[in-house]
C-alpha atoms as a PDB file:
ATOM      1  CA  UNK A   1       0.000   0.000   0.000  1.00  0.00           C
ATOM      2  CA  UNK A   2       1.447   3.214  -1.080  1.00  0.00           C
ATOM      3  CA  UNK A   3       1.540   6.220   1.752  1.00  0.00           C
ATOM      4  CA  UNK A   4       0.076   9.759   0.970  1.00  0.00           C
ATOM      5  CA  UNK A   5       3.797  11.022   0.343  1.00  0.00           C
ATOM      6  CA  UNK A   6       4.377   8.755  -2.604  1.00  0.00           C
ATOM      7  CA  UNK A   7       0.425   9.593  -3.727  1.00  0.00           C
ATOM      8  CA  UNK A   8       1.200  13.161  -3.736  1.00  0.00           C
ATOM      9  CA  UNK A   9       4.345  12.800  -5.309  1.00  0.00           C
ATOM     10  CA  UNK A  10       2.573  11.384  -8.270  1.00  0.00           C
ATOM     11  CA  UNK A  11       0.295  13.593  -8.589  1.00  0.00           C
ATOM     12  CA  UNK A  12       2.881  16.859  -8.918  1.00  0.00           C
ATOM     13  CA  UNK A  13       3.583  16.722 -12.583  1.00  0.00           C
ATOM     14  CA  UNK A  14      -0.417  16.904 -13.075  1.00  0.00           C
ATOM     15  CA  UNK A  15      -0.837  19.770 -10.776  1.00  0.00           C
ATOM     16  CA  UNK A  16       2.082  21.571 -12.628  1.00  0.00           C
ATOM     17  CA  UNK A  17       0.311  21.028 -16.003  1.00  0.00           C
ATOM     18  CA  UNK A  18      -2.945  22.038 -14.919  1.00  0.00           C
ATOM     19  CA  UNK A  19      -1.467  25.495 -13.599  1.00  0.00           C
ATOM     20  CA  UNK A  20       0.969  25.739 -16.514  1.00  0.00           C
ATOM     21  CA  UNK A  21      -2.515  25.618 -18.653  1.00  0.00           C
ATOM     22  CA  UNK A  22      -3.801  27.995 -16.719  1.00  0.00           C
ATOM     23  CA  UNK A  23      -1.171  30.701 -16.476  1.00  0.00           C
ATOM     24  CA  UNK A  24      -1.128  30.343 -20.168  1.00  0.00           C
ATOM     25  CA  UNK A  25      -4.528  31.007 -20.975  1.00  0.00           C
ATOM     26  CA  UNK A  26      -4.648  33.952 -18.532  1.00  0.00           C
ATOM     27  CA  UNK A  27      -1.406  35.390 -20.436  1.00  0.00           C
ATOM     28  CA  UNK A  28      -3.360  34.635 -24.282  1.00  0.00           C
ATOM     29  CA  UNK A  29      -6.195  36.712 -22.884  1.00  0.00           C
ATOM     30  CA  UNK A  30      -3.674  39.380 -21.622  1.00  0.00           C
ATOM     31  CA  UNK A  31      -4.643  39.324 -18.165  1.00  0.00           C
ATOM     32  CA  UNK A  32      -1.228  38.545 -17.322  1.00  0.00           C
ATOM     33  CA  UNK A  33       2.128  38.583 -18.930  1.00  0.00           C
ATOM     34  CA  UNK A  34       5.542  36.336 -18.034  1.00  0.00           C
ATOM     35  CA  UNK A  35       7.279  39.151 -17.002  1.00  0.00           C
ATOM     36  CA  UNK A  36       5.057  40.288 -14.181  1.00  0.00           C
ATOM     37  CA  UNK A  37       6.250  40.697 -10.714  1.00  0.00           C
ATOM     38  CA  UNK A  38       3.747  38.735  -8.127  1.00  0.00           C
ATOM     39  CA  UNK A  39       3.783  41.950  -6.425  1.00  0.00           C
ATOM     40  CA  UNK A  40       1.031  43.577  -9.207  1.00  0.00           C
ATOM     41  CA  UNK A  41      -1.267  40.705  -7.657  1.00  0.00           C
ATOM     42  CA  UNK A  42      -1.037  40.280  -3.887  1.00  0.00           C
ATOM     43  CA  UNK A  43      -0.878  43.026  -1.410  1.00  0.00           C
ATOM     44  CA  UNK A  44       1.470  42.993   1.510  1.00  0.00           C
ATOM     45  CA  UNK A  45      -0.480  42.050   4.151  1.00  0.00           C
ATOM     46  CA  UNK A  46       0.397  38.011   2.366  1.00  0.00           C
ATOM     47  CA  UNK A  47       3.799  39.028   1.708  1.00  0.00           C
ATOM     48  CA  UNK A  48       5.986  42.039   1.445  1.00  0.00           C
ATOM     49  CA  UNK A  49       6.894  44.298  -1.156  1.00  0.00           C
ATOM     50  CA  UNK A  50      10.691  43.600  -1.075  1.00  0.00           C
ATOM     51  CA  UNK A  51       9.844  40.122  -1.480  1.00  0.00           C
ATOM     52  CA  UNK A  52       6.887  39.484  -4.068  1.00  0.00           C
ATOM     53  CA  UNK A  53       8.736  42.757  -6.463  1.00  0.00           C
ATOM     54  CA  UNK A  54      11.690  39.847  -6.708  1.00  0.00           C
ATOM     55  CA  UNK A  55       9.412  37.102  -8.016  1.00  0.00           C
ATOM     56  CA  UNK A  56       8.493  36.797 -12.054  1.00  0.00           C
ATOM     57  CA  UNK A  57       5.926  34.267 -13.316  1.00  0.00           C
ATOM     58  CA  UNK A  58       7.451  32.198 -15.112  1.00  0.00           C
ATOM     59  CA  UNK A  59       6.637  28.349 -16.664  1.00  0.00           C
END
């Protein structure tokens, strides 16, 4: 019987596709480009502006 580590494990490439599907579609619509800082989409009460200005989407 496999544990939920190895399950999860598994699953990772799937989740990375799925989200790499969906970033794409959001930048073919233009609501987002891969050179935007994750600090034009969260404030800082999640994380600070020093931080999320260093941090480009990117697949």
């Amino acid at each position: 019987m496999k544990g939920f580590s190895s399950r999860l494990a598994e699953r990772t490439p799937m989740n990375k596709m799925f989200t790499s599907i969906g970033v794409m579609q959001l930048v073919e619509s233009g609501k987002l480009s891969l050179t935007d800082k994750l600090s034009d989409f969260i404030d800082e009460s999640w994380l600070s502006k020093e931080i999320s200005k260093k941090i480009q989407i990117q697949i």
